[in-house]
C-alpha atoms as a PDB file:
ATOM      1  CA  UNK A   1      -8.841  -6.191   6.880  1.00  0.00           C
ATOM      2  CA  UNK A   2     -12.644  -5.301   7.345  1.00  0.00           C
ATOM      3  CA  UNK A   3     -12.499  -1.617   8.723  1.00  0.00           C
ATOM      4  CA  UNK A   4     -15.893  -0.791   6.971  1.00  0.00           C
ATOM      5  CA  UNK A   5     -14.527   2.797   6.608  1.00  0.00           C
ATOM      6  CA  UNK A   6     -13.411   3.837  10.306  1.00  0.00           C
ATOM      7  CA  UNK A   7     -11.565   6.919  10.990  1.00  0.00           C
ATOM      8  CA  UNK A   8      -8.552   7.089  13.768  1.00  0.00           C
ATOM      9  CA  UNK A   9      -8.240   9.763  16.611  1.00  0.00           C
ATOM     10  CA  UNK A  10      -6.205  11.366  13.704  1.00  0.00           C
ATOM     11  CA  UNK A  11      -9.353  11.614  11.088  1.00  0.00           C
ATOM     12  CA  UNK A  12      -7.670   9.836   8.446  1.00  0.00           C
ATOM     13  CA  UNK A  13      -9.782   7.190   6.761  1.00  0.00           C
ATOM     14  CA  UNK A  14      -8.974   3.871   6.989  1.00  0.00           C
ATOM     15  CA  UNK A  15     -10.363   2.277   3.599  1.00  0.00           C
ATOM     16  CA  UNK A  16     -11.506  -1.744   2.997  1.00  0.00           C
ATOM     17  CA  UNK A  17      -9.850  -4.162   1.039  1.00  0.00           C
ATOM     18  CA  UNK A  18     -12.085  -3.892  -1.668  1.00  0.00           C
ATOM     19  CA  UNK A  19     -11.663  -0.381  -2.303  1.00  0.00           C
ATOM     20  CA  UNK A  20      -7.903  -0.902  -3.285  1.00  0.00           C
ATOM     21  CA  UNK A  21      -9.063  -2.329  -6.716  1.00  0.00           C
ATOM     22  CA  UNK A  22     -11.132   1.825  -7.219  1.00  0.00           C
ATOM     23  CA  UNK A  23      -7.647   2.854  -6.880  1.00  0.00           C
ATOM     24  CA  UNK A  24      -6.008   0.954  -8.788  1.00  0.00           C
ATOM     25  CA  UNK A  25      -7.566   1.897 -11.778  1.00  0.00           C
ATOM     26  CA  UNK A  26      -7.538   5.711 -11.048  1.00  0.00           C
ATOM     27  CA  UNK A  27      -3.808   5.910 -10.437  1.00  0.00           C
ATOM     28  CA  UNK A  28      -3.519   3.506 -13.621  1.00  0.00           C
ATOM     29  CA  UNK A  29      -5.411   6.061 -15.458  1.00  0.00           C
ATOM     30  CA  UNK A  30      -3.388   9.333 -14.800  1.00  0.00           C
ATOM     31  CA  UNK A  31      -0.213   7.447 -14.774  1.00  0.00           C
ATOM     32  CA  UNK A  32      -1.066   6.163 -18.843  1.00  0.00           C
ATOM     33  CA  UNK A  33      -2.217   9.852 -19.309  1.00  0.00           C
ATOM     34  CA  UNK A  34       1.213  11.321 -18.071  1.00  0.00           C
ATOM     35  CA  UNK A  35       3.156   8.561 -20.020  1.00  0.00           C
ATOM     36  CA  UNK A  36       1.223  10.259 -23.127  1.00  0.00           C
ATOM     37  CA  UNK A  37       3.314  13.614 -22.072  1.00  0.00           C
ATOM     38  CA  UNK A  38       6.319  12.832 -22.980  1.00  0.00           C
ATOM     39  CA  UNK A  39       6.746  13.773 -26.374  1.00  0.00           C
ATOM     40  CA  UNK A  40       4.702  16.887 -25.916  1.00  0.00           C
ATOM     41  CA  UNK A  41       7.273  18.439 -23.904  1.00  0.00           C
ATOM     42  CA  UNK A  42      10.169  19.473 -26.072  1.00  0.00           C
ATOM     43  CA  UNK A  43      10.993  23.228 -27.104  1.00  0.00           C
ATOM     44  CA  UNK A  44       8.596  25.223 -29.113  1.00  0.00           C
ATOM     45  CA  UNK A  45       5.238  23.901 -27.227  1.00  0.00           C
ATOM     46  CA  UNK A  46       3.409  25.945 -25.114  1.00  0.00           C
ATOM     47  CA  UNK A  47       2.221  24.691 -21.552  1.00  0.00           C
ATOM     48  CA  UNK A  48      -1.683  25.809 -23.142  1.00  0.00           C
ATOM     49  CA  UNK A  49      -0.988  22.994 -25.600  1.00  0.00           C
ATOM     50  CA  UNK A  50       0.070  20.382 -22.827  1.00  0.00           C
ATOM     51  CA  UNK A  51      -2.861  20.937 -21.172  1.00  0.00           C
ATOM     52  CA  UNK A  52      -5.264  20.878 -23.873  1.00  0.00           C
ATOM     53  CA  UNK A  53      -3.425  17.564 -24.855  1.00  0.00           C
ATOM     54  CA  UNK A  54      -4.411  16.420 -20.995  1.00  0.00           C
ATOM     55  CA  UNK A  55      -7.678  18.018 -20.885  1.00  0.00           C
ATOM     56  CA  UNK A  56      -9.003  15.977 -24.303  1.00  0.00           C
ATOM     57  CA  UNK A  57      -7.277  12.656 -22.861  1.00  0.00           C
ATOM     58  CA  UNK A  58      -9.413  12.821 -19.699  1.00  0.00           C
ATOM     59  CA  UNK A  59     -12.492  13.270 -21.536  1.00  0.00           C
ATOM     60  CA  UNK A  60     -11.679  10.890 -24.174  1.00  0.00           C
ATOM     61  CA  UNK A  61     -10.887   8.153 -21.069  1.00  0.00           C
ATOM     62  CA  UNK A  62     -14.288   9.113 -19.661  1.00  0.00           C
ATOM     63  CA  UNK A  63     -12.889  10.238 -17.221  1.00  0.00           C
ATOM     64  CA  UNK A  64     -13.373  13.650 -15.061  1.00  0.00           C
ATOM     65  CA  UNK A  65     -10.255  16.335 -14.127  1.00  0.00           C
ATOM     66  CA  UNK A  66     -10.051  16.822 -10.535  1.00  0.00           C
ATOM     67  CA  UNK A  67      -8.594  20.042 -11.051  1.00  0.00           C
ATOM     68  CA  UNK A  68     -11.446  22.003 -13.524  1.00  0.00           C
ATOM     69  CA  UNK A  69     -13.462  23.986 -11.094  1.00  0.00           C
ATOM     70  CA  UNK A  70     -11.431  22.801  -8.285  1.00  0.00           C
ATOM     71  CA  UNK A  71     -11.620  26.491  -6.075  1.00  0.00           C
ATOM     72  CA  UNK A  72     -11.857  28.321  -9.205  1.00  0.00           C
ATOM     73  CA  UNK A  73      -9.157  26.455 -11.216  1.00  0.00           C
ATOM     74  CA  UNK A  74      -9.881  25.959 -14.963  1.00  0.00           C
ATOM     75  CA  UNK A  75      -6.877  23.807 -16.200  1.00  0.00           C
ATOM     76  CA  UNK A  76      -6.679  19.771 -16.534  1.00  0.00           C
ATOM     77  CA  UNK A  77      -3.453  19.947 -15.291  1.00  0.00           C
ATOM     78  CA  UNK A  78      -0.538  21.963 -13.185  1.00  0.00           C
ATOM     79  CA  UNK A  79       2.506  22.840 -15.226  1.00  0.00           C
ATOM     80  CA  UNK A  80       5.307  23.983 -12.849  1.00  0.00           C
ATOM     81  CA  UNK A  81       8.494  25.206 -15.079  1.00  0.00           C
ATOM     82  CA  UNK A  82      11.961  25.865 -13.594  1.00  0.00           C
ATOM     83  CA  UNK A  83      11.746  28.034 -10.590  1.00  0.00           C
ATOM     84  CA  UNK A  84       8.019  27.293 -10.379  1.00  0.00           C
ATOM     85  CA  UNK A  85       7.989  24.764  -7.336  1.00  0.00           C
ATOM     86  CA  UNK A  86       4.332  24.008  -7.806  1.00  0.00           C
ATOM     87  CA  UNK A  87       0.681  25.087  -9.181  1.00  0.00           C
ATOM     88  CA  UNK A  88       1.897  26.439 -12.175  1.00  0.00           C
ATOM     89  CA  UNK A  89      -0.997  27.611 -14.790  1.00  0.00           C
ATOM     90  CA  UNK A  90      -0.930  26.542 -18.326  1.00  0.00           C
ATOM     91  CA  UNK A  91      -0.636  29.393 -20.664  1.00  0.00           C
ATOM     92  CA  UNK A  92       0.927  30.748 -23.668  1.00  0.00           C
ATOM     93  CA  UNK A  93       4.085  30.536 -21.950  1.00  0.00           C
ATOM     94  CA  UNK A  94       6.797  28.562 -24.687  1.00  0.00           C
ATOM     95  CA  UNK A  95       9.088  25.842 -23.346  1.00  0.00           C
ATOM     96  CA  UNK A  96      12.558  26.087 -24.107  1.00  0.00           C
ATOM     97  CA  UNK A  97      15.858  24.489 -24.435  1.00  0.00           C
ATOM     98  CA  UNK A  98      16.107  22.695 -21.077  1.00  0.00           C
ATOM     99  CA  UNK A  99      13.477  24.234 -19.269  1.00  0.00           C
ATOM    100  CA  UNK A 100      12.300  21.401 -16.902  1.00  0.00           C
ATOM    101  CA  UNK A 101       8.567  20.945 -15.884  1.00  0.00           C
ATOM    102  CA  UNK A 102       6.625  19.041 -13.332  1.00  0.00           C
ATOM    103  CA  UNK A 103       3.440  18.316 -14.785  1.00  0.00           C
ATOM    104  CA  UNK A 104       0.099  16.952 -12.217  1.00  0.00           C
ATOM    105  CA  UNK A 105      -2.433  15.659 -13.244  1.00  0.00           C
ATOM    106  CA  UNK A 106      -5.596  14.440 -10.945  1.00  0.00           C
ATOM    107  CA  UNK A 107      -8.373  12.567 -12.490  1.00  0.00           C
ATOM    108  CA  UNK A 108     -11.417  10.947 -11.006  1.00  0.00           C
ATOM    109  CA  UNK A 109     -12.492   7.368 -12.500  1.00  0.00           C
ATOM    110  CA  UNK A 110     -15.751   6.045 -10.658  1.00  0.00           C
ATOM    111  CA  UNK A 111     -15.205   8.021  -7.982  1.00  0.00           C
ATOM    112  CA  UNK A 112     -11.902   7.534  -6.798  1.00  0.00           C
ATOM    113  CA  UNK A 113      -9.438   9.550  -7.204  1.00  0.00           C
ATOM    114  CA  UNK A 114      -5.378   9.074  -8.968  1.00  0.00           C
ATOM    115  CA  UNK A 115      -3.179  12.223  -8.607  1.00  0.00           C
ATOM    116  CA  UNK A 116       0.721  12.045  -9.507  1.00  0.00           C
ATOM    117  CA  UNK A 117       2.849  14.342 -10.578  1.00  0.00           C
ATOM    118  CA  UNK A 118       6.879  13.825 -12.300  1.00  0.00           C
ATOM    119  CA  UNK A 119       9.248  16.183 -14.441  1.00  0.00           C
ATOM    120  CA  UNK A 120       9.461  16.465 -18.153  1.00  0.00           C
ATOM    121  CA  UNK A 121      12.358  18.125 -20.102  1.00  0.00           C
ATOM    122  CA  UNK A 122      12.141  20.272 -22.961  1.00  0.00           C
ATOM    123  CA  UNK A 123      15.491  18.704 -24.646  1.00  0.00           C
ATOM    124  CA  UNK A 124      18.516  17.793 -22.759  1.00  0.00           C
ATOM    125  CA  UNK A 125      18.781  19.385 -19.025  1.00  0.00           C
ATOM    126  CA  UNK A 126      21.338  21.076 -17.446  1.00  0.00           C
ATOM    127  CA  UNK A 127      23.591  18.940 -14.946  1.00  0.00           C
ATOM    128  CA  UNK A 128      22.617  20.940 -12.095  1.00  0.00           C
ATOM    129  CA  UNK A 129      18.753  20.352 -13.248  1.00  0.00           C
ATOM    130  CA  UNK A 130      19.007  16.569 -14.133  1.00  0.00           C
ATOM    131  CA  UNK A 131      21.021  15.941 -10.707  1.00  0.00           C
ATOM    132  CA  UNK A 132      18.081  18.381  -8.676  1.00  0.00           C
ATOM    133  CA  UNK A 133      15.651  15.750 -10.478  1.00  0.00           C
ATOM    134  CA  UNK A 134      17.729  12.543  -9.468  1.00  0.00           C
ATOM    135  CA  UNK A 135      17.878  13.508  -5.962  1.00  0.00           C
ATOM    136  CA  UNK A 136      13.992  14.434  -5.782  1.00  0.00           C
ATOM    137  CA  UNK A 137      13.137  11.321  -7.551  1.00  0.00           C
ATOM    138  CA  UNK A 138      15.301   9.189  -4.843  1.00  0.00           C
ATOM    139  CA  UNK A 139      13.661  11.113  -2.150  1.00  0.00           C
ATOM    140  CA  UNK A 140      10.389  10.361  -2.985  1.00  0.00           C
ATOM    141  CA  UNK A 141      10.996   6.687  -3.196  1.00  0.00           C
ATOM    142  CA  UNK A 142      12.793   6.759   0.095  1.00  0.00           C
ATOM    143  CA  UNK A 143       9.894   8.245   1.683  1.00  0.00           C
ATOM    144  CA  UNK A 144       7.764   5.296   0.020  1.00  0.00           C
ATOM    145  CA  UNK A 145       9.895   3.155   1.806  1.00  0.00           C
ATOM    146  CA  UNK A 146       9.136   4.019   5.120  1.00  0.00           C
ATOM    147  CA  UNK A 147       5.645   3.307   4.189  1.00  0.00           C
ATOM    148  CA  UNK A 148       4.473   0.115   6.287  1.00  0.00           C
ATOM    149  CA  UNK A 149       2.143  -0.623   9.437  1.00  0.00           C
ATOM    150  CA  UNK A 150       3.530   0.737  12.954  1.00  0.00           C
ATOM    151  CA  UNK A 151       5.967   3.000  11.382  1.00  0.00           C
ATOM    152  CA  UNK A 152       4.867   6.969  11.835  1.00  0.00           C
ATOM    153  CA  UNK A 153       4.472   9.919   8.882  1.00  0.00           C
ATOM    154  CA  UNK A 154       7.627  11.581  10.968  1.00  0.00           C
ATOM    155  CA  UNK A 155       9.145   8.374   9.494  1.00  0.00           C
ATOM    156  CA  UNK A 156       8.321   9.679   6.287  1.00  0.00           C
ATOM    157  CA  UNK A 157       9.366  13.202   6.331  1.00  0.00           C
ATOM    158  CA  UNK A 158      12.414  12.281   8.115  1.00  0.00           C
ATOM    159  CA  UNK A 159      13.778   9.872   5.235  1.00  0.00           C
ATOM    160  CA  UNK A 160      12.816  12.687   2.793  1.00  0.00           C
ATOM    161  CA  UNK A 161      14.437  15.241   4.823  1.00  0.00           C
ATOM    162  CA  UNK A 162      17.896  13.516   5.784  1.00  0.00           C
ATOM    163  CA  UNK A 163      18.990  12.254   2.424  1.00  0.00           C
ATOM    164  CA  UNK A 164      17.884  15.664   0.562  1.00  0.00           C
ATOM    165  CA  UNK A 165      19.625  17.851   3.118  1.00  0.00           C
ATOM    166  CA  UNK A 166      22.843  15.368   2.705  1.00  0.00           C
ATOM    167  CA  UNK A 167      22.857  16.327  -0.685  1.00  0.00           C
ATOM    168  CA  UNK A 168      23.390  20.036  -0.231  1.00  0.00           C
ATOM    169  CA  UNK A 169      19.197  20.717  -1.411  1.00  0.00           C
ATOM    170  CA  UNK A 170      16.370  21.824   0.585  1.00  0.00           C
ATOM    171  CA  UNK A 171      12.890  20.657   1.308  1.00  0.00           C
ATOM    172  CA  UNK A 172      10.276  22.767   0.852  1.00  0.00           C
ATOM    173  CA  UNK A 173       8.170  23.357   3.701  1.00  0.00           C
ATOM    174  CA  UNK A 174       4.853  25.019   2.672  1.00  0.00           C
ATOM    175  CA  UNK A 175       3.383  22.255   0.720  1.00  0.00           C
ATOM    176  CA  UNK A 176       2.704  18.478   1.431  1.00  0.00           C
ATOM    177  CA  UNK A 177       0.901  15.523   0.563  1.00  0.00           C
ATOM    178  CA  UNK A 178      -2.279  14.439   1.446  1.00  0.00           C
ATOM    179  CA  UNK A 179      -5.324  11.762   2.129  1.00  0.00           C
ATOM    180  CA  UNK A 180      -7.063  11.135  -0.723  1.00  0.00           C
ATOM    181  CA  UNK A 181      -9.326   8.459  -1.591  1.00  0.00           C
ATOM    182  CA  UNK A 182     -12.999   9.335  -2.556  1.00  0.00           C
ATOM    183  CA  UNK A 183     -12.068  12.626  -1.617  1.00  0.00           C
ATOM    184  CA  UNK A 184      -9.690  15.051  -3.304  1.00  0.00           C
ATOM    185  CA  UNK A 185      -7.853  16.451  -0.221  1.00  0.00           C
ATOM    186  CA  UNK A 186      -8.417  14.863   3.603  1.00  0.00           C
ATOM    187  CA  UNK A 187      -6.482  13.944   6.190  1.00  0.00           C
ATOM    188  CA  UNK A 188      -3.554  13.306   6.651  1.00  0.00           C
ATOM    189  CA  UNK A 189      -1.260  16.270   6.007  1.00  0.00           C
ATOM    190  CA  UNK A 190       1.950  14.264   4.644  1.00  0.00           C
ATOM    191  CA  UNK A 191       4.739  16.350   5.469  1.00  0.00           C
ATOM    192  CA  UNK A 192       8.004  15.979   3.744  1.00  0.00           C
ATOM    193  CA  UNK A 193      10.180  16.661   6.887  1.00  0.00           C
ATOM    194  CA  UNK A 194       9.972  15.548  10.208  1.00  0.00           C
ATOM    195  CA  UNK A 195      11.114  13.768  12.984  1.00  0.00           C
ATOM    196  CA  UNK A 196      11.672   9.602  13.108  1.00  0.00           C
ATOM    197  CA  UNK A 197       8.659   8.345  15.380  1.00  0.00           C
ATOM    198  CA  UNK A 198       6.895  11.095  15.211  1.00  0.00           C
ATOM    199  CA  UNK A 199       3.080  11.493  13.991  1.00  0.00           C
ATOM    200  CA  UNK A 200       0.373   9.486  13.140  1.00  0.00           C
ATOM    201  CA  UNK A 201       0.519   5.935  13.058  1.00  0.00           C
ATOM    202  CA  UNK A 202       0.269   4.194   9.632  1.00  0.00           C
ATOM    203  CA  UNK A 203      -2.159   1.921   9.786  1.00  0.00           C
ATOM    204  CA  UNK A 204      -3.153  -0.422   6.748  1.00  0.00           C
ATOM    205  CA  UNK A 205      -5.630   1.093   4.142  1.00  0.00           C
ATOM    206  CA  UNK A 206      -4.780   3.883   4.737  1.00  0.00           C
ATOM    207  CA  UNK A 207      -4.479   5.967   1.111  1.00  0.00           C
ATOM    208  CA  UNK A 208      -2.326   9.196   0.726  1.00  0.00           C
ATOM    209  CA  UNK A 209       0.272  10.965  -1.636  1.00  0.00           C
ATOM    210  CA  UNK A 210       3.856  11.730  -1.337  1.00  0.00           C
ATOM    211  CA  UNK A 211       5.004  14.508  -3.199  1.00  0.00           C
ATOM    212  CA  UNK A 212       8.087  16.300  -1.919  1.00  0.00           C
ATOM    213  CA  UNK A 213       9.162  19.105  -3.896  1.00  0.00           C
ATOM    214  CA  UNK A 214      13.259  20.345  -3.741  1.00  0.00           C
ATOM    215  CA  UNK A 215      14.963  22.959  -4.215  1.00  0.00           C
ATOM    216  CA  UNK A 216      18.926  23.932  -5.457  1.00  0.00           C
ATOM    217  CA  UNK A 217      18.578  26.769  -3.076  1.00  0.00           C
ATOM    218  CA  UNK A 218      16.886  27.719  -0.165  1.00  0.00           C
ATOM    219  CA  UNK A 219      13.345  26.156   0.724  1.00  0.00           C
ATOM    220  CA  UNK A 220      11.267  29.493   0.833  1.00  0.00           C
ATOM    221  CA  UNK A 221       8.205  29.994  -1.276  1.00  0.00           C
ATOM    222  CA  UNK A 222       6.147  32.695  -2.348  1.00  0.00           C
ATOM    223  CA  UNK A 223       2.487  32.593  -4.158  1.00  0.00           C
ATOM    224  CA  UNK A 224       2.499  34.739  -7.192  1.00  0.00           C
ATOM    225  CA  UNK A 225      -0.761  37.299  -7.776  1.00  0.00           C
ATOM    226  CA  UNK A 226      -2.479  34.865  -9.278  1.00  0.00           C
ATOM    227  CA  UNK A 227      -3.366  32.905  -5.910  1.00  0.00           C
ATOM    228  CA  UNK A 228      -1.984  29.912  -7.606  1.00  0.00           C
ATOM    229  CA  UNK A 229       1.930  29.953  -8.628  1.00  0.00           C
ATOM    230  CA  UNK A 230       4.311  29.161  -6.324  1.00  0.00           C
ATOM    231  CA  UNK A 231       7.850  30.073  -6.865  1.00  0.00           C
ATOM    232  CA  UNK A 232      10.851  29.608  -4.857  1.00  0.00           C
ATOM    233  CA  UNK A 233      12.083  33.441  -2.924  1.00  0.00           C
ATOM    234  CA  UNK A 234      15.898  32.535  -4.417  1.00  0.00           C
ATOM    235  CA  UNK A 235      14.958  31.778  -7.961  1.00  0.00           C
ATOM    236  CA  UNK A 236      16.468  28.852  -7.675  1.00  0.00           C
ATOM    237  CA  UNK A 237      15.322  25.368  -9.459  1.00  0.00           C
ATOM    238  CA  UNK A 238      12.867  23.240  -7.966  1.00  0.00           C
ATOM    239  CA  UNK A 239      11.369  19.446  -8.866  1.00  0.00           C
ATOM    240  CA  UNK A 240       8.690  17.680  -7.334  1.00  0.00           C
ATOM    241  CA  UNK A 241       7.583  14.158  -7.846  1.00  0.00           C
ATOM    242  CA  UNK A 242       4.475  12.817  -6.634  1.00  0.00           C
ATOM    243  CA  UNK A 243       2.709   9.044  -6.264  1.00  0.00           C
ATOM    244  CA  UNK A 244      -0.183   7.798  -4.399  1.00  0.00           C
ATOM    245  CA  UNK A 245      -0.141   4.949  -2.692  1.00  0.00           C
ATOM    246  CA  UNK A 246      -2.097   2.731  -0.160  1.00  0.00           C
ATOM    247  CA  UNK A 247      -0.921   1.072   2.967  1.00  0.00           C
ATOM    248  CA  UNK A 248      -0.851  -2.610   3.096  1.00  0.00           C
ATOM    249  CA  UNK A 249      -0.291  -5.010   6.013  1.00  0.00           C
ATOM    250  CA  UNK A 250       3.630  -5.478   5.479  1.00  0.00           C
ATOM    251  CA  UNK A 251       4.346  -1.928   2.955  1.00  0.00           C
ATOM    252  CA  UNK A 252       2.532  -0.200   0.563  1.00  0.00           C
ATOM    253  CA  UNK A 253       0.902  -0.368  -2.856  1.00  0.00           C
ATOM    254  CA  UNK A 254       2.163   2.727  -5.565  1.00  0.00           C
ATOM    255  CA  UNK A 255      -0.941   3.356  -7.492  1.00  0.00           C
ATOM    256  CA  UNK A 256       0.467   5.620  -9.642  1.00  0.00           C
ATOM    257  CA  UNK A 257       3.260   3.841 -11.400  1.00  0.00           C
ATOM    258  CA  UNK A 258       3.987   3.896 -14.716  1.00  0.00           C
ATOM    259  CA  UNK A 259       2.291   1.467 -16.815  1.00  0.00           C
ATOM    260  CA  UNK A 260       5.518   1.794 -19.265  1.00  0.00           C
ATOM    261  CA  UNK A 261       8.501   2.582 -17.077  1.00  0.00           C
ATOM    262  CA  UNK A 262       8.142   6.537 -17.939  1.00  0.00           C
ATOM    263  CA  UNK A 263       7.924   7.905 -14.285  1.00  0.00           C
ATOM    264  CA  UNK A 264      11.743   8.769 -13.823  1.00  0.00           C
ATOM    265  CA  UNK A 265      14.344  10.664 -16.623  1.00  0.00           C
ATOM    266  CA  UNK A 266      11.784  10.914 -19.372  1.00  0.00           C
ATOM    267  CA  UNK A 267      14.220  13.260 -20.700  1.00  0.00           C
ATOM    268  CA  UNK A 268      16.197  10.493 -21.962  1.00  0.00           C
END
C-alpha cells in the first residue's frame, strides 16, 4: 500500500505502510502504562493519586500526555467511576469497595498518538458490575471484528449495538470513537450503533479507536458543571473499553493491546 497520505470523499486519512511501525510503539506505550494501574486501584486511593502515578510515568517514558492542556484539561488521565460513563476528573475523590473505574490514558511518542481506555476494580465487583464489564469488553472486540477492507463503520456500530441490546444493556449514543493518527481527534466519527452496510468504507490504513461505552440502564447522558463529566440521566452503571487499531488489507492491527494480558478482568 503506497497512499502517500490521501484522504477519501469522507476526510479520513488513509496512512502508509510505514507509519504502522509510529503506532505501534505509541499504543505499546499507553498500553504498558495502564498495565502499571492495576495495583493502584484498590480501596483507600484517591483518583488524584492514579493520576499523578500516570502523569510521572509519561514523563519518565519521555513521553508527552495528550490530555494536559488538551481544551483546558490539566489531568494525564480520565478516571470515570461507577455512574461516570466518561471524562471523569481526577480528584480527591476515594475509591471504594467495588467501585469500578475506566481509566484513559492518551500519550504521544514521536508524534503519533496511542489512546485506550479499560476498567479497574477497587476489590471484588458486584455481579451486576463484573457482568456490565464482560458484556462491554465482548462488545468492543466484536466491533474489532468487523474491522477489515470493504466492510462499512455501520458494520461496526451494528455488531456493537445488536449483541449489547441482546443482553438487556444500552449503548450510549453521545460519544464515539475517532481518527487518530498524528492527530488527536479527526475523522472518522466511529459510532457505536448503526446500521450493517452503512457508512464509510474501510479502507486499509486507515487508523481509528473503538470505544463503546454501556450502560445497566438507559443510554442517556448528561455533562456535569464542570464541562467535562459525563454521567448517565438513570444513575445507572456504565463501562467503556477502548483500543486503537489500524486497518490492514485482510483485518486490522490492535495497537493498544496489552503487553502482559492485563486489558480484560484486572480485577481478578
Amino acid at each position: 500500500m503506497d497512499t502517500s497520505g490521501r484522504i477519501t470523499k469522507d476526510g479520513i486519512r488513509i496512512y502508509q505502510d510505514a507509519d504502522f511501525a509510529g503506532m505501534r510503539v505509541a499504543g505499546r506505550q499507553v498500553a504498558e502504562i495502564l498495565d502499571l494501574c492495576g495495583p493502584l486501584v484498590k480501596p483507600g486511593v484517591s483518583t488524584a493519586e492514579i493520576d499523578d502515578f500516570i502523569r510521572e510515568e509519561v514523563e519518565r517514558r519521555g513521553l508527552k500526555s495528550a490530555t494536559i492542556g488538551y481544551k483546558g484539561y490539566q489531568h494525564a488521565s480520565c478516571i470515570s467511576i461507577n455512574h461516570v460513563v466518561c471524562h471523569g476528573i481526577p480528584g480527591p475523590k476515594v475509591l471504594t469497595e467495588g467501585d469500578i473505574a475506566n481509566i484513559d490514558v492518551t500519550i504521544i511518542a514521536d508524534g503519533w498518538y496511542g489512546d485506550s481506555s479499560r476498567m479497574f476494580v477497587a476489590g471484588k465487583p458486584p455481579r451486576k458490575a463484573e457482568r456490565l464489564m464482560e458484556v462491554t469488553h465482548e462488545a468492543l472486540m466484536r466491533g474489532i471484528a468487523a474491522v477489515r477492507p470493504g466492510n462499512t463503520f455501520g458494520d461496526i456500530g451494528f455488531a456493537i449495538q445488536s449483541y449489547v441490546e441482546a443482553q438487556r444493556m444500552s449503548v450510549v449514543r453521545d460519544f464515539c470513537g475517532h481518527g487518530l493518527g498524528l492527530v488527536f481527534h479527526a475523522p472518522p466519527n466511529v459510532l457505536h450503533y448503526g446500521r450493517a452496510g452503512k457508512g464509510p468504507v474501510l479502507e486499509e490504513g486507515m487508523f481509528f479507536t473503538i470505544e463503546p461505552m454501556v450502560n445497566l440502564g438507559r443510554p442517556e447522558t448528561k455533562v456535569l458543571a464542570d464541562d467535562w463529566t459525563a454521567v448517565t440521566r438513570d444513575k445507572s452503571l456504565s463501562a467503556q473499553y477502548e483500543h486503537t487499531l489500524g486497518v490492514t488489507a485482510d483485518g486490522c492491527e490492535i495497537f493498544t493491546l496489552s503487553p502482559g494480558e492485563k486489558f480484560f478482568k484486572t480485577w481478578e
